[in-house]
C-alpha atoms as a PDB file:
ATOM      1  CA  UNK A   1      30.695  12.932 -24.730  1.00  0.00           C
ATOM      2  CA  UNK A   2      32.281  10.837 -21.885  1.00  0.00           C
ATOM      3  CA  UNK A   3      29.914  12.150 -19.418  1.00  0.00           C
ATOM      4  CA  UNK A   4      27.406  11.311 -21.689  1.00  0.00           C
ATOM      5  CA  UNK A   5      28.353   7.655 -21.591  1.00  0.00           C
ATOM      6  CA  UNK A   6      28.889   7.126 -18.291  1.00  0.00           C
ATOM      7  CA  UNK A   7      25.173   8.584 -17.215  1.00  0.00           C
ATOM      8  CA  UNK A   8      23.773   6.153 -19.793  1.00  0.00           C
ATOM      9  CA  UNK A   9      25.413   3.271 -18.673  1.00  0.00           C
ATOM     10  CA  UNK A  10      24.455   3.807 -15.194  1.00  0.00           C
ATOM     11  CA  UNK A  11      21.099   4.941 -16.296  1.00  0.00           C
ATOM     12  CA  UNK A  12      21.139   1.150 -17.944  1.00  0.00           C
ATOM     13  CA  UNK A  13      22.520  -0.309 -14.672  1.00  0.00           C
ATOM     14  CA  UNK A  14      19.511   1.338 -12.533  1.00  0.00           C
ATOM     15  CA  UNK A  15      17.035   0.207 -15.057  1.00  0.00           C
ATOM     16  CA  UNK A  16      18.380  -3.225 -14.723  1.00  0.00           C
ATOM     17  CA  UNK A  17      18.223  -3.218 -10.770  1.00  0.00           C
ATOM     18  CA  UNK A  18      14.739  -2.394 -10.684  1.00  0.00           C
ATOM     19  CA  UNK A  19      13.632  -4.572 -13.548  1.00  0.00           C
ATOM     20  CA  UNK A  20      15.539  -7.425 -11.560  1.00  0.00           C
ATOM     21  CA  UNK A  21      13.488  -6.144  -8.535  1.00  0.00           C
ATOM     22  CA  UNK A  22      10.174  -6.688 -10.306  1.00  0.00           C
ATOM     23  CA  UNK A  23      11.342 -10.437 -11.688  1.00  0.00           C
ATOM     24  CA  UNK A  24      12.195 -11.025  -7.997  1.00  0.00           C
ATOM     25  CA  UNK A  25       8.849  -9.900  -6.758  1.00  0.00           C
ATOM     26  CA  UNK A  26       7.049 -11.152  -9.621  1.00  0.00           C
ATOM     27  CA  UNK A  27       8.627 -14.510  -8.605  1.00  0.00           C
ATOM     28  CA  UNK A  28       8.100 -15.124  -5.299  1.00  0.00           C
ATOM     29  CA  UNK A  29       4.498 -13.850  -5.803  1.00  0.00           C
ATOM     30  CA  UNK A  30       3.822 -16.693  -8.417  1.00  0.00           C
ATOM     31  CA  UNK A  31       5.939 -19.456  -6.645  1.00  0.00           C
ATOM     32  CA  UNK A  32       3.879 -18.818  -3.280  1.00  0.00           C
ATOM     33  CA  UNK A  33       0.503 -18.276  -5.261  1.00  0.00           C
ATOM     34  CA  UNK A  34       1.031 -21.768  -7.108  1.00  0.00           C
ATOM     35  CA  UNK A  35       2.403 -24.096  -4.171  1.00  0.00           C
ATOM     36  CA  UNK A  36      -1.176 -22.902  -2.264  1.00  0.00           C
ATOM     37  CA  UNK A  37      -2.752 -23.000  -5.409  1.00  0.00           C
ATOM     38  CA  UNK A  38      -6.878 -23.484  -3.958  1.00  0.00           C
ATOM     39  CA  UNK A  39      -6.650 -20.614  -1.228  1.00  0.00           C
ATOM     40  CA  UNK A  40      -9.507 -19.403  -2.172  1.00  0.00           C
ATOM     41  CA  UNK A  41     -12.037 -22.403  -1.245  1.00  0.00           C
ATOM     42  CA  UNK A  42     -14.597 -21.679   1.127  1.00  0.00           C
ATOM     43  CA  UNK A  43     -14.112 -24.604   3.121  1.00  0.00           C
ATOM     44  CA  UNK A  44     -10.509 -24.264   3.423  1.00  0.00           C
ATOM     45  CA  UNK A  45     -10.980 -20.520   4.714  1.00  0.00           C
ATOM     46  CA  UNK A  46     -14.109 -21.597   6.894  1.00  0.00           C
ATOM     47  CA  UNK A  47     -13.805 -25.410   7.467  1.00  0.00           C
ATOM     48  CA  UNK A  48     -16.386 -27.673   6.567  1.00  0.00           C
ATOM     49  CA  UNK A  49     -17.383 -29.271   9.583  1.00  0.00           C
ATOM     50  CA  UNK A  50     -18.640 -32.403   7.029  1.00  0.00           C
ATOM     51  CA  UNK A  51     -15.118 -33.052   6.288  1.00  0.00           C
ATOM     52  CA  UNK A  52     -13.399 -35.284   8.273  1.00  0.00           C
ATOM     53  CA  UNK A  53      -9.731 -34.589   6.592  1.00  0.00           C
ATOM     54  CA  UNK A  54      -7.429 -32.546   8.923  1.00  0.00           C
ATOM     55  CA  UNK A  55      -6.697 -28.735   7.705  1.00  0.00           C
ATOM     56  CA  UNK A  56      -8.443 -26.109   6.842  1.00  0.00           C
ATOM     57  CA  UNK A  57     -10.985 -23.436   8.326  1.00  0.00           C
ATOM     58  CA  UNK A  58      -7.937 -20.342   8.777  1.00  0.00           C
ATOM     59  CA  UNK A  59     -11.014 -17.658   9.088  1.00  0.00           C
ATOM     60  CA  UNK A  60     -10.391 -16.717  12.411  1.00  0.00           C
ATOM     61  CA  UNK A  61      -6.535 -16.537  11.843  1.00  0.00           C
ATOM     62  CA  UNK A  62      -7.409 -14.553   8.931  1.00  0.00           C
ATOM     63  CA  UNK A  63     -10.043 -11.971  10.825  1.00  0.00           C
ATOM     64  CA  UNK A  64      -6.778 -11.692  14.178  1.00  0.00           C
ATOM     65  CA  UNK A  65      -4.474 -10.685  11.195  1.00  0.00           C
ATOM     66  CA  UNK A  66      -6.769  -7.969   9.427  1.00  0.00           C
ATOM     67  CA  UNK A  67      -7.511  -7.004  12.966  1.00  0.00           C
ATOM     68  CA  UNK A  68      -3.854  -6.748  14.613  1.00  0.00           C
ATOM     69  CA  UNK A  69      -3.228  -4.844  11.494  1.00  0.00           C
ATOM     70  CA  UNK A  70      -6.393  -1.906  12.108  1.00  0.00           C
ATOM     71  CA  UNK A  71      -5.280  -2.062  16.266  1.00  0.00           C
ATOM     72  CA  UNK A  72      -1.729  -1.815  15.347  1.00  0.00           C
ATOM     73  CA  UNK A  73      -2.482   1.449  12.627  1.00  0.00           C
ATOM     74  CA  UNK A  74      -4.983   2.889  15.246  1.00  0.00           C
ATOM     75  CA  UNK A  75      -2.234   3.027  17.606  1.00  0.00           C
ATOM     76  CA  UNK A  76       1.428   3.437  15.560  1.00  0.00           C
ATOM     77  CA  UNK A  77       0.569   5.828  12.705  1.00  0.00           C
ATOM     78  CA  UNK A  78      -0.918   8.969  15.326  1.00  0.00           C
ATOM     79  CA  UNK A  79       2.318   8.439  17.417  1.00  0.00           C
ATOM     80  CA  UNK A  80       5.020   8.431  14.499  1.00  0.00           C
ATOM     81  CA  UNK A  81       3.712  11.015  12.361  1.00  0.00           C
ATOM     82  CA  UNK A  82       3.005  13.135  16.198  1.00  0.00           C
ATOM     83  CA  UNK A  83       6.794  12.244  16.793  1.00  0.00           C
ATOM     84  CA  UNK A  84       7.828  13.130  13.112  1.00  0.00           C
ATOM     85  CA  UNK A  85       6.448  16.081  13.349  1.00  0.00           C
ATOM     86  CA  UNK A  86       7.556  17.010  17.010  1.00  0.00           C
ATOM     87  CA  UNK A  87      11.180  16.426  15.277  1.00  0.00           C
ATOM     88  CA  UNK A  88      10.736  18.101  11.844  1.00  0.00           C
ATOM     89  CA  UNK A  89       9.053  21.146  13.268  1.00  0.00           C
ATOM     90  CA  UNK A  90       9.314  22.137  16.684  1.00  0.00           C
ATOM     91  CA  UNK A  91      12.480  20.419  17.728  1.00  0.00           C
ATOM     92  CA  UNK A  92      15.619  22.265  18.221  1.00  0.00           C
ATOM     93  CA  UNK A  93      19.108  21.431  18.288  1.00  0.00           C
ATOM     94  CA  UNK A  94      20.656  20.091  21.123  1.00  0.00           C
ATOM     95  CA  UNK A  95      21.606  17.549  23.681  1.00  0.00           C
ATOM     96  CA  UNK A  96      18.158  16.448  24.027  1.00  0.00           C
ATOM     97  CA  UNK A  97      17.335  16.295  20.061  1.00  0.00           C
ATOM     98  CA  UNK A  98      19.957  14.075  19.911  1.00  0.00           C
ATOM     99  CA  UNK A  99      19.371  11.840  23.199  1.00  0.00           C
ATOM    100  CA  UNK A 100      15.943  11.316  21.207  1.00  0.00           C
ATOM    101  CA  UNK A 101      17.498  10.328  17.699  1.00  0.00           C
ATOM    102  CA  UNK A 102      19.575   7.728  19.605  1.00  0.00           C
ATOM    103  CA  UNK A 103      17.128   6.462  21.627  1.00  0.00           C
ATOM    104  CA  UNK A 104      14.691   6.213  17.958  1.00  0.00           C
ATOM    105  CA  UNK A 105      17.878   4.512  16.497  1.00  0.00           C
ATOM    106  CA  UNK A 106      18.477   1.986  18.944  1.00  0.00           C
ATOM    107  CA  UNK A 107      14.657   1.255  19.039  1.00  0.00           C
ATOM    108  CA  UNK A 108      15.289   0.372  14.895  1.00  0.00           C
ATOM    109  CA  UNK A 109      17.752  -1.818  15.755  1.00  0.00           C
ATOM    110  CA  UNK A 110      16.104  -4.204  18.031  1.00  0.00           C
ATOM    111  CA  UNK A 111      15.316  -7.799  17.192  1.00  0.00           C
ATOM    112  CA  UNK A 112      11.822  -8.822  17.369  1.00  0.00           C
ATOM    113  CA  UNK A 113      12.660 -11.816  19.805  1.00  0.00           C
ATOM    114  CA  UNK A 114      13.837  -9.150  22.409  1.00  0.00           C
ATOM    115  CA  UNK A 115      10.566  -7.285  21.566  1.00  0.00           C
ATOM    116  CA  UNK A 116       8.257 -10.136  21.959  1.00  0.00           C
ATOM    117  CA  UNK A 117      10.115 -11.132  25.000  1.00  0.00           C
ATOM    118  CA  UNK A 118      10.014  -7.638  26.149  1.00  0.00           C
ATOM    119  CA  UNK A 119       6.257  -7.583  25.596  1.00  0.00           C
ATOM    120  CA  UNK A 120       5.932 -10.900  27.073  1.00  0.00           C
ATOM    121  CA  UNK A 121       7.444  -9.276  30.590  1.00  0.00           C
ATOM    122  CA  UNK A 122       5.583  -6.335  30.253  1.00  0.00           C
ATOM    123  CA  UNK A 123       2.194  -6.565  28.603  1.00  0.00           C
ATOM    124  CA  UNK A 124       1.450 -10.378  29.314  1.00  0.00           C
ATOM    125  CA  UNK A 125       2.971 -11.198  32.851  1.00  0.00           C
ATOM    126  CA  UNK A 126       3.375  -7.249  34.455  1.00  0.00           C
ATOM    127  CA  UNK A 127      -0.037  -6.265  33.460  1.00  0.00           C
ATOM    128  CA  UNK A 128      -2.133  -9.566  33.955  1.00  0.00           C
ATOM    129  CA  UNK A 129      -3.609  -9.428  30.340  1.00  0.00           C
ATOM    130  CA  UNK A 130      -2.062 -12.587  29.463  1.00  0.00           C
ATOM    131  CA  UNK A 131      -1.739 -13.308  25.831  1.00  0.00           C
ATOM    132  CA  UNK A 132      -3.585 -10.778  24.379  1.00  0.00           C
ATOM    133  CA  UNK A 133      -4.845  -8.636  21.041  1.00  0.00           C
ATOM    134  CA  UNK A 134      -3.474  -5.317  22.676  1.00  0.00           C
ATOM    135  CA  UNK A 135      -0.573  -6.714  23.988  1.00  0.00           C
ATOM    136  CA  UNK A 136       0.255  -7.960  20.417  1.00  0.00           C
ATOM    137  CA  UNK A 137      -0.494  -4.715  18.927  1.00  0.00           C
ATOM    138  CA  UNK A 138       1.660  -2.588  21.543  1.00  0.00           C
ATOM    139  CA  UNK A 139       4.501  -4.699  20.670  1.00  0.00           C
ATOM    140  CA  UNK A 140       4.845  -4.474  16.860  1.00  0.00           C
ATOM    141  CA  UNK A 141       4.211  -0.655  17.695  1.00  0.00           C
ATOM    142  CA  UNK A 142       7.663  -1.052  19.327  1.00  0.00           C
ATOM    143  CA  UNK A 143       8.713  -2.133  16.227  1.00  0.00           C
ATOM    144  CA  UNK A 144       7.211   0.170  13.725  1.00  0.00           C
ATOM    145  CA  UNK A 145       7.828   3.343  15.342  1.00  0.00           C
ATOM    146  CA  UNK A 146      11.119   4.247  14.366  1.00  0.00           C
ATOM    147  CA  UNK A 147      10.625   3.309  10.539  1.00  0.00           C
ATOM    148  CA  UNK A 148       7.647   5.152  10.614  1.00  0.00           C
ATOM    149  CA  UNK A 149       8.884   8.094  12.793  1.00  0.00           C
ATOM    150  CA  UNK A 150      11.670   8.538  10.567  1.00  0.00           C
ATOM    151  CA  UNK A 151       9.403   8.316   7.608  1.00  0.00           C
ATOM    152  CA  UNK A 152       6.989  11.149   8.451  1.00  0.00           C
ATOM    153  CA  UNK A 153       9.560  13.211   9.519  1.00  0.00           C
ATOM    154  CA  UNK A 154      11.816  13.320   5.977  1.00  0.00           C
ATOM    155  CA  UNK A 155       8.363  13.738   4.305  1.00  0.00           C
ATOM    156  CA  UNK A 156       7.973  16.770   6.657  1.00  0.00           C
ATOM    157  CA  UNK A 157      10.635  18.125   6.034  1.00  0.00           C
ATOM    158  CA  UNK A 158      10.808  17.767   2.227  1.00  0.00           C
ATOM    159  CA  UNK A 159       7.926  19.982   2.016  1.00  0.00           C
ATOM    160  CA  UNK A 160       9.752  23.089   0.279  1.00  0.00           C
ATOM    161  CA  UNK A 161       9.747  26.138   2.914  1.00  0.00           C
ATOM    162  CA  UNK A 162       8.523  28.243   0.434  1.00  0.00           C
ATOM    163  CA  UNK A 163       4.950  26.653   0.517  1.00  0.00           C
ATOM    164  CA  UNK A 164       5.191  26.937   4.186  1.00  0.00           C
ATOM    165  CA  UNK A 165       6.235  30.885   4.150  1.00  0.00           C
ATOM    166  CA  UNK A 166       3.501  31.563   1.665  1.00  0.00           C
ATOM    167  CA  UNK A 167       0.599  29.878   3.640  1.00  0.00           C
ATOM    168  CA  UNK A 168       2.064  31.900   6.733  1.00  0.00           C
ATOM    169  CA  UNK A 169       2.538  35.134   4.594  1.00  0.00           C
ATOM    170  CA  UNK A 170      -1.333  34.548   3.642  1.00  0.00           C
ATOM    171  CA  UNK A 171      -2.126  34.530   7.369  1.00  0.00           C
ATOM    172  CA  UNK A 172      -2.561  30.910   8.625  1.00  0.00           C
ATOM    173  CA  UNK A 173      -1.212  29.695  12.191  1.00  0.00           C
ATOM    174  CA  UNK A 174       1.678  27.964  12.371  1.00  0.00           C
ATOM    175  CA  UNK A 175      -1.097  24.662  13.011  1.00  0.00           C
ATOM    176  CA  UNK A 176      -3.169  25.287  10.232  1.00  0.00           C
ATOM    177  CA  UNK A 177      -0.116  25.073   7.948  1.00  0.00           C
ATOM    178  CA  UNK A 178       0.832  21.929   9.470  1.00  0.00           C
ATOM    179  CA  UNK A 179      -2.543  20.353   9.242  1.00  0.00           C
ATOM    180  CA  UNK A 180      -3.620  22.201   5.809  1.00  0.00           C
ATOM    181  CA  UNK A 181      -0.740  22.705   4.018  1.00  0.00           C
ATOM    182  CA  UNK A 182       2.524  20.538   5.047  1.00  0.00           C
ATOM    183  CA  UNK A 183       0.838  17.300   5.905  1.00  0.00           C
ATOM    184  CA  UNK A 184      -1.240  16.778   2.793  1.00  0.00           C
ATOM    185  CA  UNK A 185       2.025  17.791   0.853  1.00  0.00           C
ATOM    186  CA  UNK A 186       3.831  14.734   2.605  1.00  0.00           C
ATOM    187  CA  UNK A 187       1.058  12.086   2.331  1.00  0.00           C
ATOM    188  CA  UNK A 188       2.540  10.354  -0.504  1.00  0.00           C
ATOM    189  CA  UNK A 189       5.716   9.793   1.564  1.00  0.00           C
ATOM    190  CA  UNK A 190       3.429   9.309   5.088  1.00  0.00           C
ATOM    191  CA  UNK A 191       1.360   6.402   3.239  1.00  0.00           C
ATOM    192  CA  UNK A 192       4.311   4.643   2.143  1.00  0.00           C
ATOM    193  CA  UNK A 193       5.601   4.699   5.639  1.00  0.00           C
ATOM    194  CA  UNK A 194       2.147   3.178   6.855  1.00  0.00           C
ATOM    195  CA  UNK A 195       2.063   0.535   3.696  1.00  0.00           C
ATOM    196  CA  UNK A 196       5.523  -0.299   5.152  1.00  0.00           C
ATOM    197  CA  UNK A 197       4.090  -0.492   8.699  1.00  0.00           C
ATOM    198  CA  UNK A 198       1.056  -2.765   7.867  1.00  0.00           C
ATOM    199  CA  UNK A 199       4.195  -4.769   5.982  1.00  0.00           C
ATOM    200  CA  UNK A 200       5.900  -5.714   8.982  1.00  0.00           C
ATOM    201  CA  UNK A 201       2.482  -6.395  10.467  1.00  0.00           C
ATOM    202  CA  UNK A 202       1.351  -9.110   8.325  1.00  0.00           C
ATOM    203  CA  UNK A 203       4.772 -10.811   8.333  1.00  0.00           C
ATOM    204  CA  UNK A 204       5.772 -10.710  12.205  1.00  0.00           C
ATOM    205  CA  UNK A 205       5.522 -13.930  14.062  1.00  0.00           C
ATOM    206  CA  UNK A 206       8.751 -13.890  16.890  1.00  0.00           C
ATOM    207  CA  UNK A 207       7.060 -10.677  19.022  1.00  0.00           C
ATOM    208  CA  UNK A 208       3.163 -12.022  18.719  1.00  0.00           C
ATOM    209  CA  UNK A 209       4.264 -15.558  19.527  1.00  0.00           C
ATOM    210  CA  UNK A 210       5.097 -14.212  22.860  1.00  0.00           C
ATOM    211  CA  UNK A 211       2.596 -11.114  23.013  1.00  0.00           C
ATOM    212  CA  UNK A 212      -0.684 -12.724  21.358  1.00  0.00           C
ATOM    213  CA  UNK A 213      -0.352 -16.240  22.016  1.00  0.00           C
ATOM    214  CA  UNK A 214      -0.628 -19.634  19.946  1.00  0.00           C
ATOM    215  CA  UNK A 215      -4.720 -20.294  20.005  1.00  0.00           C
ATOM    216  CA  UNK A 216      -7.895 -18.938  19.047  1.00  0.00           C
ATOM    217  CA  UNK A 217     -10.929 -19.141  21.337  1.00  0.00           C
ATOM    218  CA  UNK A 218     -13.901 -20.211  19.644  1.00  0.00           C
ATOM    219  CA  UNK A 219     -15.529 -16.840  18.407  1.00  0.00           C
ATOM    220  CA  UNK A 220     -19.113 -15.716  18.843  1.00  0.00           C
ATOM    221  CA  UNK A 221     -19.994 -12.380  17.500  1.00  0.00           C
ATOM    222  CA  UNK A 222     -23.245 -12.672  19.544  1.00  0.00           C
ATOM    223  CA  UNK A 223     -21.118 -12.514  23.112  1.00  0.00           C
ATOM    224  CA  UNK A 224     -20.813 -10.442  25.179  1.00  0.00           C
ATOM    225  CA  UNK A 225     -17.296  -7.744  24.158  1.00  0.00           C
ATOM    226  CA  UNK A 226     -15.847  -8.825  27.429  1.00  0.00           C
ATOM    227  CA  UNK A 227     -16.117 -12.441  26.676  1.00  0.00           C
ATOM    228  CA  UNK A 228     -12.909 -13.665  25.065  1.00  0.00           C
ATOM    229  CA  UNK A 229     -15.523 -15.603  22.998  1.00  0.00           C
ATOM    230  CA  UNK A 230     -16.096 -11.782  21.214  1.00  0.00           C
ATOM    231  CA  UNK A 231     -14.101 -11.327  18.313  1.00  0.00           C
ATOM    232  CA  UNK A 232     -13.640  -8.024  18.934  1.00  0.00           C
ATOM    233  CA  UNK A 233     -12.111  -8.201  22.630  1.00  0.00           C
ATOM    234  CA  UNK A 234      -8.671  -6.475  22.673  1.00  0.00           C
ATOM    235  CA  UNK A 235      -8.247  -8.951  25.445  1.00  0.00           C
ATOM    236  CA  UNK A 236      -8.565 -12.073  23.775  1.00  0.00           C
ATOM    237  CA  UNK A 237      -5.942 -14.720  22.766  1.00  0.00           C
ATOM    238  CA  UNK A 238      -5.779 -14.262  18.598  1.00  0.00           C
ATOM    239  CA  UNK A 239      -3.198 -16.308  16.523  1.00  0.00           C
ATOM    240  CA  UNK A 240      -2.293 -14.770  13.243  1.00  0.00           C
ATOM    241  CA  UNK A 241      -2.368 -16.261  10.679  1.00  0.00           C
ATOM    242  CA  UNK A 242       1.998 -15.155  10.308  1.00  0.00           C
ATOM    243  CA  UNK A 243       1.975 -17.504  13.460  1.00  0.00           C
ATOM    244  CA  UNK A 244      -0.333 -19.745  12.047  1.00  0.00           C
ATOM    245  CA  UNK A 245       1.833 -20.884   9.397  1.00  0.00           C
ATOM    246  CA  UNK A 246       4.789 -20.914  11.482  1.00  0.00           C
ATOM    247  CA  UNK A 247       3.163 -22.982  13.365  1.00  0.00           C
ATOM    248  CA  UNK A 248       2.503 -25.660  11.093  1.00  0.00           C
ATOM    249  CA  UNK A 249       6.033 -25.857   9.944  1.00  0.00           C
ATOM    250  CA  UNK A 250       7.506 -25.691  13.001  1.00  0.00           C
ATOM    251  CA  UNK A 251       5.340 -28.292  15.025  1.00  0.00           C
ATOM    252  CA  UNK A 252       3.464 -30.096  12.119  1.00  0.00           C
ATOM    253  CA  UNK A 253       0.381 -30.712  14.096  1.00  0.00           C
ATOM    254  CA  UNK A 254      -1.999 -32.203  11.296  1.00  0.00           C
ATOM    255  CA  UNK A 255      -0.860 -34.541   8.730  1.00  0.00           C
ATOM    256  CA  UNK A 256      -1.532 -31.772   5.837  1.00  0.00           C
ATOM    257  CA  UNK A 257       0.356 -29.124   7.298  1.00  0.00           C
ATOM    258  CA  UNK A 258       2.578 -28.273   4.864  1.00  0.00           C
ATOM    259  CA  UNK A 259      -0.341 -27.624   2.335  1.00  0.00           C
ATOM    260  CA  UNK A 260      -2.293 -26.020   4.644  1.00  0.00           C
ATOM    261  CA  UNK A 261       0.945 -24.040   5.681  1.00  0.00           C
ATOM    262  CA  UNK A 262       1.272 -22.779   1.979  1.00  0.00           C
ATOM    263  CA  UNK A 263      -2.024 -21.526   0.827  1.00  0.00           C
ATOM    264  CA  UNK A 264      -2.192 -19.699   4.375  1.00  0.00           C
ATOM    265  CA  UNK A 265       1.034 -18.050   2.624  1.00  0.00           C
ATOM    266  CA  UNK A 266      -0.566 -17.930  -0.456  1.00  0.00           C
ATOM    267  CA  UNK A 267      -3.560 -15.688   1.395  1.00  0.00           C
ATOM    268  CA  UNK A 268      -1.111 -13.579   3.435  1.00  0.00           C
ATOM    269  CA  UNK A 269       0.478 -12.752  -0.125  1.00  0.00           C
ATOM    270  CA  UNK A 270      -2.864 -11.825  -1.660  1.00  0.00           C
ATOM    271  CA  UNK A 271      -3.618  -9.878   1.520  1.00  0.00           C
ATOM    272  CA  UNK A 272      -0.623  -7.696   1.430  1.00  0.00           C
ATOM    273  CA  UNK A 273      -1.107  -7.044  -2.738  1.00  0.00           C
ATOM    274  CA  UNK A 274      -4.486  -6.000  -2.072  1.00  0.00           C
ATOM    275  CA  UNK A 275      -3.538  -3.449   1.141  1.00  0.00           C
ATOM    276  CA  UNK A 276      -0.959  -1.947  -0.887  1.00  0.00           C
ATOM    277  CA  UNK A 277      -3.235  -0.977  -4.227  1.00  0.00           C
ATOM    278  CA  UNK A 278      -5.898  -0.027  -1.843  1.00  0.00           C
ATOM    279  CA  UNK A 279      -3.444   2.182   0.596  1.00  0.00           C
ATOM    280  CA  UNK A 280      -1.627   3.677  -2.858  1.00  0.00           C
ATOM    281  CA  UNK A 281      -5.449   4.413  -4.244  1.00  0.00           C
ATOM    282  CA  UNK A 282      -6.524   6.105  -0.971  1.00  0.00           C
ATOM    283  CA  UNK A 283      -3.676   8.359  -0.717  1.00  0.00           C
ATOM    284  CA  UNK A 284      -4.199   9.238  -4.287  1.00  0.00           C
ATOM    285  CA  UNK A 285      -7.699  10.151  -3.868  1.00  0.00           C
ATOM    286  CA  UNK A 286      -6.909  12.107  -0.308  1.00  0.00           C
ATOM    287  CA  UNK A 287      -3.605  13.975  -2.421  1.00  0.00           C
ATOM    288  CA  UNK A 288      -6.246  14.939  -4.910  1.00  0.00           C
ATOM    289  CA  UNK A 289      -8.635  15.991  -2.514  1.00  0.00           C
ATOM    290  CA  UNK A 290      -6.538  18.460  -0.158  1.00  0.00           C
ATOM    291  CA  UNK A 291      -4.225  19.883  -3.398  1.00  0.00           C
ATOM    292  CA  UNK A 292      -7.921  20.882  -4.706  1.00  0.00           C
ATOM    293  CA  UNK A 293      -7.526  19.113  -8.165  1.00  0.00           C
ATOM    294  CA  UNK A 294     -10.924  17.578  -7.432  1.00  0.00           C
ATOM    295  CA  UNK A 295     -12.792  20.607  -6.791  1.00  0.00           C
ATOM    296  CA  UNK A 296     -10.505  22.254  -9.884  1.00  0.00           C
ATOM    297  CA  UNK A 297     -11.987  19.165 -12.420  1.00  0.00           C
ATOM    298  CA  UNK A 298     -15.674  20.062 -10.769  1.00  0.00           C
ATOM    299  CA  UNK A 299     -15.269  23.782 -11.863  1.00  0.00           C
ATOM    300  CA  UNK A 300     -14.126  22.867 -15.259  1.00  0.00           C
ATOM    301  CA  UNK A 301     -16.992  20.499 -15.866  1.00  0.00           C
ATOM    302  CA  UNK A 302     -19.561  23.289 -14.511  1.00  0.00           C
ATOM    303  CA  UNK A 303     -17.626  25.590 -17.624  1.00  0.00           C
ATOM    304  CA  UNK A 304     -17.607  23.189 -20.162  1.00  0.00           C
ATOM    305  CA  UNK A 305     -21.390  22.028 -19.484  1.00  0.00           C
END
């Protein structure tokens, strides 16, 4: 009876964290959405070149952001779930396993001022790039790889070893039961590593202040790609719209700034919302695709009809 009553009362206490967590998040997400209440007007997100009112026209803030955040995936998520697996699978213990959990450790613990300066020596002065897209996205790389090593990795290894012994008892290569078996197993916990990543993308400023720079060129999708004018050069200056806003509070260089300053926030909200429902939808679809419940539901619609 007593241990009855003391896993219901903590079952109440854990209920109570995580509705408290919601009412937190459900919170800030209104408070934000209501002070930059009007995000969604064109000529805010545009400008309107008619208007002679400071503010507005955050599109090309708005493209650097949803652009860092595909460069930064292209390049993070192959090397942390190649490194998670490295660790998880092939790895064995030793001096070395351990000089690599340190060195993936202290990597977690760095600040992002030490990274953006870091960058700043590195991929803006040492190379010549100058403020750049890649140089941006190779520094919040820095930053995500640990988390995101360390995700892929548990999900690897949480994969019970009896699916792995029966896909190797059926005859499959060690490779084809990593790619085949083990890795659409762990894609729940992989995406929530990579939702986590593109997190910390949206919201850094301190390492792309130093990395991507403060300004946007005037963009021309009609340039030529090596033009800095091209939206799409790697090599180009691009201001996020995280910097954006920072910014405007920090330097207050328009006389609406603090409005314009919260319905940027107000976007970069709505932003992350929608990347997380779309990432959670995706990996639900993909799970349902490799476990074969799709083709299962095809065969038992073929029956029934």
């Amino acid at each position: 009876m007593k241990a009855r009553t003391v896993d219901a009362i903590w079952t109440g206490i854990l209920y109570i964290v995580s509705a408290f967590v919601v009412i937190l998040l459900g919170f800030l997400v209104v408070t934000i959405v209501v002070k930059g209440w009007g995000f969604w007007d064109p000529s805010f997100l545009f400008g309107n070149p008619s208007n002679t009112q400071a503010g507005g026209g955050i599109g090309p803030q708005l493209f650097n952001s949803l652009y860092m955040l595909v460069l930064t995936l292209l390049i993070s998520v192959p090397l942390g779930l190649g490194a998670g697996i490295y660790l998880a699978e092939y790895a064995k213990e030793g001096k070395l396993l351990s000089f690599i959990r340190l060195c993936i450790e202290t990597m977690a613990s760095l600040p992002s001022i030490v990274v953006g300066l870091f960058g700043l020596l590195v991929f803006v002065t040492l190379t010549g790039w100058g403020y750049t897209l890649i140089g941006g996205a190779l520094a919040i790389t820095i930053l995500n790889l640990p988390g995101l090593t360390r995700v892929c990795e548990n999900a690897i290894r949480d994969v019970p070893h009896s699916v792995k012994e029966a896909s190797l008892g059926l005859g499959a290569t060690r490779w084809q039961t990593l790619v085949r078996v083990i890795i659409p197993a762990a894609l729940p916990q992989i995406m929530t590593g990579v939702i986590l990543a593109a997190g910390r993308i949206f919201g850094e400023a301190a390492a792309l202040i130093y990395t991507s720079g403060l300004t946007t060129p005037f963009l021309n999708a009609s340039a030529d790609l090596s033009s800095k004018l091209n939206p799409f050069n790697i090599f180009r200056p691009a201001e996020t719209l995280t910097v954006h806003i920072w910014k405007l509070n920090s330097e207050g260089i328009v006389p609406d700034a603090k409005l314009i300053a919260a319905k940027s926030a107000a976007i970069l909200v709505i932003m992350v919302l929608l990347f997380n429902i779309v990432a959670r939808f995706v990996s639900a679809v993909l799970q349902r695709y490799f476990t074969g419940n799709t083709h299962r539901k095809k065969r038992q619609t073929k029956m029934v009809s």
